[in-house]
N, C-alpha and C. Protein backbone atom coordinates (compact mmCIF):
# COMPACT_ATOMS: atom_id res chain seq x y z
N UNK A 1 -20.24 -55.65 28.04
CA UNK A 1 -19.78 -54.56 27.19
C UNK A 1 -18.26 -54.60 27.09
N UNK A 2 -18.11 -53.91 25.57
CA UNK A 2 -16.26 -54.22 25.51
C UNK A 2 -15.72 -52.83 25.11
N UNK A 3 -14.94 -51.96 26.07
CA UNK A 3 -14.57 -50.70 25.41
C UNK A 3 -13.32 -50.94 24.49
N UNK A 4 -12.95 -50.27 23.92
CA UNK A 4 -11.67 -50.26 23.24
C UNK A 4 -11.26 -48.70 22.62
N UNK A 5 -10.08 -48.22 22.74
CA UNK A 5 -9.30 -47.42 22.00
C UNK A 5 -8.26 -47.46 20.97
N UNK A 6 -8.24 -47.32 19.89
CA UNK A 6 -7.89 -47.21 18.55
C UNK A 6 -7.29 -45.91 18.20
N UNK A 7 -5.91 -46.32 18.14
CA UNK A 7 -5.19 -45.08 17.20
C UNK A 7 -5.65 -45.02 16.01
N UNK A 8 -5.69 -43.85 15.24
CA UNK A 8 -5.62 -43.85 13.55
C UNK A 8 -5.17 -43.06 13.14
N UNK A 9 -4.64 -43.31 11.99
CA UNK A 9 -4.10 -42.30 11.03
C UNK A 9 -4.46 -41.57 10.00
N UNK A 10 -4.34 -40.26 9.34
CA UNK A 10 -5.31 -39.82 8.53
C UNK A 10 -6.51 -39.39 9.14
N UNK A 11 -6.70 -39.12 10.52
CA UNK A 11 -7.39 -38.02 11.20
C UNK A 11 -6.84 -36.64 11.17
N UNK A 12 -7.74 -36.04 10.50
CA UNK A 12 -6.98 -34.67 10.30
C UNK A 12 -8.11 -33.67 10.97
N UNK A 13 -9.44 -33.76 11.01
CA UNK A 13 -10.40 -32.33 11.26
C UNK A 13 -11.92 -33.19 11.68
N UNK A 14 -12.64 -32.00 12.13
CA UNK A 14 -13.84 -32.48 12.57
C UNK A 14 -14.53 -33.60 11.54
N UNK A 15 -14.42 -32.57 10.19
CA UNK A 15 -15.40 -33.65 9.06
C UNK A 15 -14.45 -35.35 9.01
N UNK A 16 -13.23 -35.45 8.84
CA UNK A 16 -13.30 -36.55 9.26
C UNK A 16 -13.60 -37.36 10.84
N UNK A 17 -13.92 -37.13 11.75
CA UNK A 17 -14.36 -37.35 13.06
C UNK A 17 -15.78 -37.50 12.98
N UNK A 18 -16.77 -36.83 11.92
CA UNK A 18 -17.76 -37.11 11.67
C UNK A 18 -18.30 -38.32 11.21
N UNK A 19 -17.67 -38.56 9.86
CA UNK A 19 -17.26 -39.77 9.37
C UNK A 19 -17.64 -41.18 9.75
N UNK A 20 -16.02 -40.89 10.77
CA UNK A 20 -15.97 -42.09 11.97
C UNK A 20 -17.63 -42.30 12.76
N UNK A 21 -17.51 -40.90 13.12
CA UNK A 21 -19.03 -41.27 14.60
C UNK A 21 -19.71 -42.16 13.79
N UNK A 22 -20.26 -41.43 12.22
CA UNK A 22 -21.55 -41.93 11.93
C UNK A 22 -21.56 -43.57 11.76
N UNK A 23 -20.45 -43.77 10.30
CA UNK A 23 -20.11 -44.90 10.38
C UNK A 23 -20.55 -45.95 11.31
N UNK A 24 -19.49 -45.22 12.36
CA UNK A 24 -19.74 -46.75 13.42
C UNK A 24 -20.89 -46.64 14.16
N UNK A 25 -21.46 -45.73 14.16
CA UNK A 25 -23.00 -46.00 15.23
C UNK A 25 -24.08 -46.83 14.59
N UNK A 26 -23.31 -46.77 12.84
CA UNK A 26 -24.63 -47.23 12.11
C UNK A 26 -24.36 -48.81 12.41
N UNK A 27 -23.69 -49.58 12.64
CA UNK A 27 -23.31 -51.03 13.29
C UNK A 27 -24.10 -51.17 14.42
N UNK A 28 -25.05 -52.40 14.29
CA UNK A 28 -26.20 -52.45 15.17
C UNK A 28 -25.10 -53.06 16.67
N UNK A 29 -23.92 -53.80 17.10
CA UNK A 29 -22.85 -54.39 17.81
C UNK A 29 -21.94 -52.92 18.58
N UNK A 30 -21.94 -51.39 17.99
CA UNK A 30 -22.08 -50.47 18.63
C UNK A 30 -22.62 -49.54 19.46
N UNK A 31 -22.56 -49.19 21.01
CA UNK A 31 -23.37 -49.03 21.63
C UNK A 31 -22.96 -47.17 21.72
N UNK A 32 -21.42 -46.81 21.36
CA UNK A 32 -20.71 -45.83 21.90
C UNK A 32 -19.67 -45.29 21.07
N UNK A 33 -19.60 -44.42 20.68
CA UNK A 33 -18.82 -44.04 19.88
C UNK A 33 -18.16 -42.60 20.16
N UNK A 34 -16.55 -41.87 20.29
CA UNK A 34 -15.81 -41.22 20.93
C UNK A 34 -14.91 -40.68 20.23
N UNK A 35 -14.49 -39.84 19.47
CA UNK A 35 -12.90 -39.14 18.58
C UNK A 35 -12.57 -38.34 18.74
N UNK A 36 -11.36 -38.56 19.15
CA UNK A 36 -10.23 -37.27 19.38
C UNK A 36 -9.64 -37.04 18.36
N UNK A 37 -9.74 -35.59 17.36
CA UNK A 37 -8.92 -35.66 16.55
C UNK A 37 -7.31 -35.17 16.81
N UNK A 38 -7.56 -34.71 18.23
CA UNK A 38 -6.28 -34.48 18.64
C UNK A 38 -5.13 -35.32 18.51
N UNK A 39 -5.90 -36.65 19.58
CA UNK A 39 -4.84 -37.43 19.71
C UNK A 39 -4.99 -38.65 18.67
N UNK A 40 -5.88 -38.41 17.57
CA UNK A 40 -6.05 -39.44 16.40
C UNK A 40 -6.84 -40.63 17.32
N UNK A 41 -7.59 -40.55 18.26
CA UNK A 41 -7.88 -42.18 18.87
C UNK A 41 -9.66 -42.01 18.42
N UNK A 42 -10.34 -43.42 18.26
CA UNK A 42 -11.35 -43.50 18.77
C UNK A 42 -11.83 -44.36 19.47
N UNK A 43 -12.69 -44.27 20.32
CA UNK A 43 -12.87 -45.51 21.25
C UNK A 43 -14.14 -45.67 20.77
N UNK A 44 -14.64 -46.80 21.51
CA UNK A 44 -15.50 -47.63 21.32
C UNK A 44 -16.30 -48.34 21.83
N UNK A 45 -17.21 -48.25 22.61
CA UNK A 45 -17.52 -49.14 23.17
C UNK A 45 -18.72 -49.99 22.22
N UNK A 46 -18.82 -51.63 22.75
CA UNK A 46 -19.78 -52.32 21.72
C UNK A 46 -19.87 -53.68 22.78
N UNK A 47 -20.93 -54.63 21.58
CA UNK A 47 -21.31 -55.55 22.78
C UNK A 47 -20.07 -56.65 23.31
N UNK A 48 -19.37 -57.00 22.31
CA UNK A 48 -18.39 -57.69 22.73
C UNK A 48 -16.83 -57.48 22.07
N UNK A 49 -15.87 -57.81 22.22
CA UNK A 49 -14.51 -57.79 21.69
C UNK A 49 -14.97 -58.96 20.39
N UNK A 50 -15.88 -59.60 20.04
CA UNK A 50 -15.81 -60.63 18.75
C UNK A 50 -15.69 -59.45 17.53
N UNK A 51 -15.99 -58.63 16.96
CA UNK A 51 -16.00 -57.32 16.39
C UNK A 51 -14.95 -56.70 16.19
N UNK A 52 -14.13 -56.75 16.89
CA UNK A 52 -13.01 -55.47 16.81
C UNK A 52 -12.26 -55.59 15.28
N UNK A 53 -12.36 -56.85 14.91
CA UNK A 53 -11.33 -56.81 13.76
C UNK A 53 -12.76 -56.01 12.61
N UNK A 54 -14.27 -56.28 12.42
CA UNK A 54 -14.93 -55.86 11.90
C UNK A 54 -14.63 -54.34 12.00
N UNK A 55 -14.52 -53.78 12.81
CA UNK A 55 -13.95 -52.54 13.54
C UNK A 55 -13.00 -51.70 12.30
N UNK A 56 -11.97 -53.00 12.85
CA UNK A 56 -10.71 -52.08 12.48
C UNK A 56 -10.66 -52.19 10.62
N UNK A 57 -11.59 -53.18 10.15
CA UNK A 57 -11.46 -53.22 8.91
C UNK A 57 -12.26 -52.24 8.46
N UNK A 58 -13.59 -51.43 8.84
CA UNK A 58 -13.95 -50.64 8.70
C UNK A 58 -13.58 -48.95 8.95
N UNK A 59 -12.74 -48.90 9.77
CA UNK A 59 -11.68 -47.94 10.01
C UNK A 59 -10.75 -47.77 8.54
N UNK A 60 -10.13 -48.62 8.63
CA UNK A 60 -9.27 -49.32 7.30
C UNK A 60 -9.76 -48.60 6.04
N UNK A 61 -11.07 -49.36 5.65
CA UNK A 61 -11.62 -48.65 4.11
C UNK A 61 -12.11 -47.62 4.29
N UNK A 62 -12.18 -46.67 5.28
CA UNK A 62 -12.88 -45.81 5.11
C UNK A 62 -11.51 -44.45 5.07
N UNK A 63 -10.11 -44.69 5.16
CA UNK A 63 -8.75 -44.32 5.11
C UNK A 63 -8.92 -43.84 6.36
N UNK A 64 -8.47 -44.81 7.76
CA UNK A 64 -8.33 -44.62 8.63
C UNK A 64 -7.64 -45.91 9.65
N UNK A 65 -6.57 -46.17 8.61
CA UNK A 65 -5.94 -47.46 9.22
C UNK A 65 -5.81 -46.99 10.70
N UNK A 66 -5.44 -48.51 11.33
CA UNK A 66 -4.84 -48.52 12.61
C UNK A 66 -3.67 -47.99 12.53
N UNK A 67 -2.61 -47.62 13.55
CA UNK A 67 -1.40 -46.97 13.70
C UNK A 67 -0.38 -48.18 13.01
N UNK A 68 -0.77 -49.28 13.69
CA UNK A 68 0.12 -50.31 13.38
C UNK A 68 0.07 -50.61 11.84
N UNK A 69 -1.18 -49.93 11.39
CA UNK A 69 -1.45 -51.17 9.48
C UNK A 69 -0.79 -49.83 8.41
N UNK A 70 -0.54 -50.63 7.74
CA UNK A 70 -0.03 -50.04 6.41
C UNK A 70 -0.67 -48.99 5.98
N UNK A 71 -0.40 -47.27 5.71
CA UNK A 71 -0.78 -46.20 5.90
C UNK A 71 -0.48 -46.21 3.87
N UNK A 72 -1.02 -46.74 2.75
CA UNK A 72 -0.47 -46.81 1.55
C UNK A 72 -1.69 -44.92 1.34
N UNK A 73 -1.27 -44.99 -0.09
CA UNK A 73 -1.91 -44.19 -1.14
C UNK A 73 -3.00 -43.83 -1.02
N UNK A 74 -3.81 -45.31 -1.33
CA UNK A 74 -5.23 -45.38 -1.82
C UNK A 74 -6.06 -45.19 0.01
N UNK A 75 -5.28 -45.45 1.20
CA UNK A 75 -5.98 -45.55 2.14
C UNK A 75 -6.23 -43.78 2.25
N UNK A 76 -4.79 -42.87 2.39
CA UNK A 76 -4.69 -41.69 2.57
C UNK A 76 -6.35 -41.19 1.66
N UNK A 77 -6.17 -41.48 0.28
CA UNK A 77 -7.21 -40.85 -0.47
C UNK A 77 -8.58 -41.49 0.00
N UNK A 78 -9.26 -42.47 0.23
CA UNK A 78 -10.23 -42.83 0.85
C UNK A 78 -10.08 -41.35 2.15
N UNK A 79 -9.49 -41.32 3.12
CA UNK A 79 -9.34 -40.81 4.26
C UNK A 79 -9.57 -38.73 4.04
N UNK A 80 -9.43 -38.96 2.55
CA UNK A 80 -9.87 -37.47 2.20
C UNK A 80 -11.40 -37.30 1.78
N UNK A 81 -11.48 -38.16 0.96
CA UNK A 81 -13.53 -38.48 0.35
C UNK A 81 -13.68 -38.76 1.68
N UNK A 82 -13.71 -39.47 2.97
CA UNK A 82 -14.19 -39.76 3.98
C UNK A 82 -14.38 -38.48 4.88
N UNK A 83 -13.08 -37.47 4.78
CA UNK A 83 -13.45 -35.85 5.43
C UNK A 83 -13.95 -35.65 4.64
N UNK A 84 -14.02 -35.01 3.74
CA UNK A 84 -15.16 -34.79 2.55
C UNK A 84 -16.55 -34.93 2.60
N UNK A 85 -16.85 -35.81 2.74
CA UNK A 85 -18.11 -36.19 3.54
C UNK A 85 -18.67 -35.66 4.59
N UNK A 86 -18.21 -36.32 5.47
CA UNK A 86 -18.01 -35.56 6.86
C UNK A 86 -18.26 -34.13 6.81
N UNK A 87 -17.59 -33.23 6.04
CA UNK A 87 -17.64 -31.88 6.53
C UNK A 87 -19.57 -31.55 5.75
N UNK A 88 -19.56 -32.26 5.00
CA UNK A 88 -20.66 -32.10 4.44
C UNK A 88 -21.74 -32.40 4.73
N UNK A 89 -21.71 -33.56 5.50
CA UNK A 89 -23.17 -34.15 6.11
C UNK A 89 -23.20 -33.66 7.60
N UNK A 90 -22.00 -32.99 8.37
CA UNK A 90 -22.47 -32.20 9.82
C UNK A 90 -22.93 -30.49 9.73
């Protein structure tokens, strides 16, 4: 098993934290899934570290870059339809 923690950006409220959970649980390579919208992190646990970039690219389109990746326009607005969602399907 490989844990990992992930800053992101464009965590703002539960419905986006929802989002995230569902998202990634639906990845059969996810065993664990964790968000703080406090501190913007989510962790992760899954079967191996080969994934993480699958991970973070899915973080990514869903407007939830990593801390380190380019925070543009179109990610912010993804990152609103993505709370959007979220508040709607919990």
């Amino acid at each position: 098993m490989f844990k990992t923690t992930i800053q992101v950006q464009n965590l703002k409220c539960g419905g986006c934290a929802h989002t995230i959970e569902q998202r990634l649980q639906d990845l059969q390579y996810v065993k664990a899934v964790s968000v703080d919208k406090d501190l913007s992190t989510v962790q992760v646990t899954m079967d191996n570290s080969d994934k993480e970039n699958d991970l973070l690219g899915l973080l990514s389109n869903l407007g939830y870059p990593a801390i380190n990746e380019e925070n543009t326009f179109g990610k912010k607005a993804k990152s609103f339809v993505s709370c959007a969602i979220g508040k709607i399907s919990s």
